[in-house]
C-alpha atoms as a PDB file:
ATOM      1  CA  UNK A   1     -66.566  36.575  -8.558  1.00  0.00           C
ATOM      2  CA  UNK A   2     -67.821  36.780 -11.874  1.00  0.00           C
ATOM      3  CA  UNK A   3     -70.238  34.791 -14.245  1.00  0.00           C
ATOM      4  CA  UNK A   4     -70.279  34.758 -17.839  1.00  0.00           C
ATOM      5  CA  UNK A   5     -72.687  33.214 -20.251  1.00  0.00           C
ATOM      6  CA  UNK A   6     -70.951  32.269 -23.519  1.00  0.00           C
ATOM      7  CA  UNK A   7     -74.415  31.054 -26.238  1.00  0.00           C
ATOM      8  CA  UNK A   8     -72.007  30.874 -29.010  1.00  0.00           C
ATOM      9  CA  UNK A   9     -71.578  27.109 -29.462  1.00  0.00           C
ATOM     10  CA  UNK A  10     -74.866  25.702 -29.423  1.00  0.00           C
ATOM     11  CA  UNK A  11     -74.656  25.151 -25.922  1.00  0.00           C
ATOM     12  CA  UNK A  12     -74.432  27.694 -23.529  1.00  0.00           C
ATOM     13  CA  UNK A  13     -71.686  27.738 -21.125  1.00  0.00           C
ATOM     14  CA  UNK A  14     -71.425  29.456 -18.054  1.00  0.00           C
ATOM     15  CA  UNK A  15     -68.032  30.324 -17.011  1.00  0.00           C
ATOM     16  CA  UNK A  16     -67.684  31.377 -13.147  1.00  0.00           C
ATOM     17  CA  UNK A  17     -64.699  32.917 -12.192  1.00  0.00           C
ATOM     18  CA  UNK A  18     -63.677  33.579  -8.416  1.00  0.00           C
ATOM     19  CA  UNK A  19     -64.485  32.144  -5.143  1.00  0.00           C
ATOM     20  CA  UNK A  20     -68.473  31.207  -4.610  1.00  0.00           C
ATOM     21  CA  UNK A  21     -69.321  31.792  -0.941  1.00  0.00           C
ATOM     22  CA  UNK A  22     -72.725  33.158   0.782  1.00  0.00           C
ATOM     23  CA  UNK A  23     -72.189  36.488  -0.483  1.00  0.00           C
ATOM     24  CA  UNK A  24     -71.818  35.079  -3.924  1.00  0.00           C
ATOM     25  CA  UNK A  25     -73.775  32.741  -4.568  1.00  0.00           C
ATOM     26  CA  UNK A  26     -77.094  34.074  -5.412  1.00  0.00           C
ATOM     27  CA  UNK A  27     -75.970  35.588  -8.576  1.00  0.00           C
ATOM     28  CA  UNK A  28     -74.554  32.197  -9.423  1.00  0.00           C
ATOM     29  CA  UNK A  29     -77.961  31.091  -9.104  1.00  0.00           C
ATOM     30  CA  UNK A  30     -79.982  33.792 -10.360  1.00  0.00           C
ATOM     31  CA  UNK A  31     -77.338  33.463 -13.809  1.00  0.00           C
ATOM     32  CA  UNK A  32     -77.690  29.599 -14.112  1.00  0.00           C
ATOM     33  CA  UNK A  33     -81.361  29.886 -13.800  1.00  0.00           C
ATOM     34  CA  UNK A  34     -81.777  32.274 -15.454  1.00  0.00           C
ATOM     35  CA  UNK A  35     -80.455  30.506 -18.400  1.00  0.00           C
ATOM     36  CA  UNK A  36     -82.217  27.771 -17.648  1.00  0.00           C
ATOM     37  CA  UNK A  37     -85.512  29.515 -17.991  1.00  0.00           C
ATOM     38  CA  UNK A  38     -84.670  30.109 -21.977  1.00  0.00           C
ATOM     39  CA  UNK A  39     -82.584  26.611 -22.550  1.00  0.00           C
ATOM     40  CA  UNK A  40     -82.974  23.515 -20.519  1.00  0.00           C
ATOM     41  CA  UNK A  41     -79.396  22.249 -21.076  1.00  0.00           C
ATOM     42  CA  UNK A  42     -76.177  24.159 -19.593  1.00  0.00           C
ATOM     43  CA  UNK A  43     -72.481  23.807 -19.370  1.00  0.00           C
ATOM     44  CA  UNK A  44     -71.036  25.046 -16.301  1.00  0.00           C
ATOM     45  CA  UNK A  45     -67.250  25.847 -16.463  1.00  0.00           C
ATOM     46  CA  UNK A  46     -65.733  25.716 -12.948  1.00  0.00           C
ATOM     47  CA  UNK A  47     -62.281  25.520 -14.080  1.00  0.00           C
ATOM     48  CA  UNK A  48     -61.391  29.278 -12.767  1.00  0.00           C
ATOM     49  CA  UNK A  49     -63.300  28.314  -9.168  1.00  0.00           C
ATOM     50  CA  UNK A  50     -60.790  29.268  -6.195  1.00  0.00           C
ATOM     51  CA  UNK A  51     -63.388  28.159  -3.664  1.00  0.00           C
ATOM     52  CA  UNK A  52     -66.679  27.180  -3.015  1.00  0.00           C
ATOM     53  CA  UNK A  53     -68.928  26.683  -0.476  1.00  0.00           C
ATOM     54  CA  UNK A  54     -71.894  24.856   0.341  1.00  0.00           C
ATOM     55  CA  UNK A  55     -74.196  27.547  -0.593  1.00  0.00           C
ATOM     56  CA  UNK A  56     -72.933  27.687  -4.077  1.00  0.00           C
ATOM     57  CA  UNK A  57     -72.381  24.027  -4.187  1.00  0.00           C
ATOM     58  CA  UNK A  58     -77.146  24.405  -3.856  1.00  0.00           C
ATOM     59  CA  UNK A  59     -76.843  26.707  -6.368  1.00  0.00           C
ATOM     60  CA  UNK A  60     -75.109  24.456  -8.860  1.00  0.00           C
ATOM     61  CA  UNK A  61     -77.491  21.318  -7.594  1.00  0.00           C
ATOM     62  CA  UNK A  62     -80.895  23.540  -8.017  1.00  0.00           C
ATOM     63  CA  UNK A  63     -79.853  24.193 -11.048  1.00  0.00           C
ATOM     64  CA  UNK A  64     -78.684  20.449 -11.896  1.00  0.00           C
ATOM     65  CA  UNK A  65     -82.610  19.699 -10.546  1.00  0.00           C
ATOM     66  CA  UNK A  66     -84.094  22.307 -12.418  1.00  0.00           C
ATOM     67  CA  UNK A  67     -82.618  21.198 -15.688  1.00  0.00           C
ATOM     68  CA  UNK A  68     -83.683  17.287 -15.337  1.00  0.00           C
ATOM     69  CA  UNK A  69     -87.246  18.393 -14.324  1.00  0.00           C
ATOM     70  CA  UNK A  70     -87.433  20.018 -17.541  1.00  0.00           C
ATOM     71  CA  UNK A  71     -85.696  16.883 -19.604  1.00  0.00           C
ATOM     72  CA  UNK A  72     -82.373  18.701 -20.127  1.00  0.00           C
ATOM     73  CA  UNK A  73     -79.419  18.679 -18.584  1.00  0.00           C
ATOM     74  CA  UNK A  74     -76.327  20.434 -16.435  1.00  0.00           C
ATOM     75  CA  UNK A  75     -72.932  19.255 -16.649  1.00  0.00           C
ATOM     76  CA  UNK A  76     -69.769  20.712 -14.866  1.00  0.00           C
ATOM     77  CA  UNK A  77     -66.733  20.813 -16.710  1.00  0.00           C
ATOM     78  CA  UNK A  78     -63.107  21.799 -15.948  1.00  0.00           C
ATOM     79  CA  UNK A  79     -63.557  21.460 -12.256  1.00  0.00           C
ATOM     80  CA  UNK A  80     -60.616  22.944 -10.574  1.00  0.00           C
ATOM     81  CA  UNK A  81     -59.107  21.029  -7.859  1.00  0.00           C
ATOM     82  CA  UNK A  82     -60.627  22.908  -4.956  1.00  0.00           C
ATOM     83  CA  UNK A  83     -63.621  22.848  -6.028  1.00  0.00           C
ATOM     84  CA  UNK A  84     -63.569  19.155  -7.055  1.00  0.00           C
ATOM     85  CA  UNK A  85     -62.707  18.362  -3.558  1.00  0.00           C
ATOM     86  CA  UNK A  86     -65.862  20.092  -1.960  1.00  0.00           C
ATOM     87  CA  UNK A  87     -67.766  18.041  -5.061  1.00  0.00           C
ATOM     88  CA  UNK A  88     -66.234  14.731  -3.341  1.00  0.00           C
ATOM     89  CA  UNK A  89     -66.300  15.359   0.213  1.00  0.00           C
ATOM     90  CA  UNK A  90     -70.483  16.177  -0.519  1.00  0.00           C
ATOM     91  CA  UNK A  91     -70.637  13.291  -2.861  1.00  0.00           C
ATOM     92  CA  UNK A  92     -71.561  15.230  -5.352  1.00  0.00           C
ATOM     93  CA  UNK A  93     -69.299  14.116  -7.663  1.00  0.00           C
ATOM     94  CA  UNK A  94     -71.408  10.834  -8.183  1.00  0.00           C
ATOM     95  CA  UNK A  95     -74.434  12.392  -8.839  1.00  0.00           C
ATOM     96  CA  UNK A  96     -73.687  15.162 -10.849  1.00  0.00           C
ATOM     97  CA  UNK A  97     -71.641  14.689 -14.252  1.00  0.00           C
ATOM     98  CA  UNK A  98     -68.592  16.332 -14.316  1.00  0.00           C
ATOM     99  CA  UNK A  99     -66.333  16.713 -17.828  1.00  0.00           C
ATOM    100  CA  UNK A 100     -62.945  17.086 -18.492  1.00  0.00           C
ATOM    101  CA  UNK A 101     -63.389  19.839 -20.777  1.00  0.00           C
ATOM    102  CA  UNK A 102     -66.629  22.062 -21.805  1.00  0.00           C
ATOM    103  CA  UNK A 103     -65.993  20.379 -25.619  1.00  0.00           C
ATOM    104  CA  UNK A 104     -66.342  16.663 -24.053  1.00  0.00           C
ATOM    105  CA  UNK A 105     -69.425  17.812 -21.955  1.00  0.00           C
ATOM    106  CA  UNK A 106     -70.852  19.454 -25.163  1.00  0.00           C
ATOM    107  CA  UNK A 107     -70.093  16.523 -27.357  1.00  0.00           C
ATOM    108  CA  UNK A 108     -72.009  14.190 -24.661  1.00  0.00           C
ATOM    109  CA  UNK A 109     -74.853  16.675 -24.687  1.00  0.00           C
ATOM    110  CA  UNK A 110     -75.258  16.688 -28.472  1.00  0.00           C
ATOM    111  CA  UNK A 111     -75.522  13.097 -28.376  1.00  0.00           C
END
């Protein structure tokens, strides 16, 4: 599993690659917050996700939290399909926003 944190665009992006599991998932979080300490509005790119589990599905809603509390934002874009379905079966999927595409997340963040 990897994480990488693209700043290029404006925006930063964090593109996760892998399956995120318990053993995993606290260098998702430590990455997303760790941007989040710096920026208070991410992109997170799930598109390359094989799996993931409900520990890394707290990682991505901590960091969803952490963002609002400091008047910014997290959006996931590119979910894949497994871990869409995880999203659904939690609910998830209604509560956080989830993109097509990083570009149509970033255009409804610049907005």
């Amino acid at each position: 599993m990897t994480v990488d944190i693209d700043d290029t665009g404006g925006v930063p992006v964090a593109r996760i690659k892998g399956e995120v599991d318990l053993k995993t998932s606290p260098r998702v979080r430590k990455a997303l917050l760790d941007v989040l300490k710096k920026r208070d509005t991410l992109i997170v790119d799930l598109s390359n996700v094989d799996y993931i589990d409900s520990s890394g599905v707290a990682s991505l809603v901590e960091a969803y939290q952490t963002a609002r509390k400091a008047g910014g934002q997290v959006s996931l874009a590119a979910v894949s399909q497994p871990a869409l379905r995880v999203l659904q079966l939690a609910r998830l999927d209604q509560v956080l926003p989830i993109r097509d595409s990083i570009e149509s997340a970033s255009a409804e963040i610049a907005e």
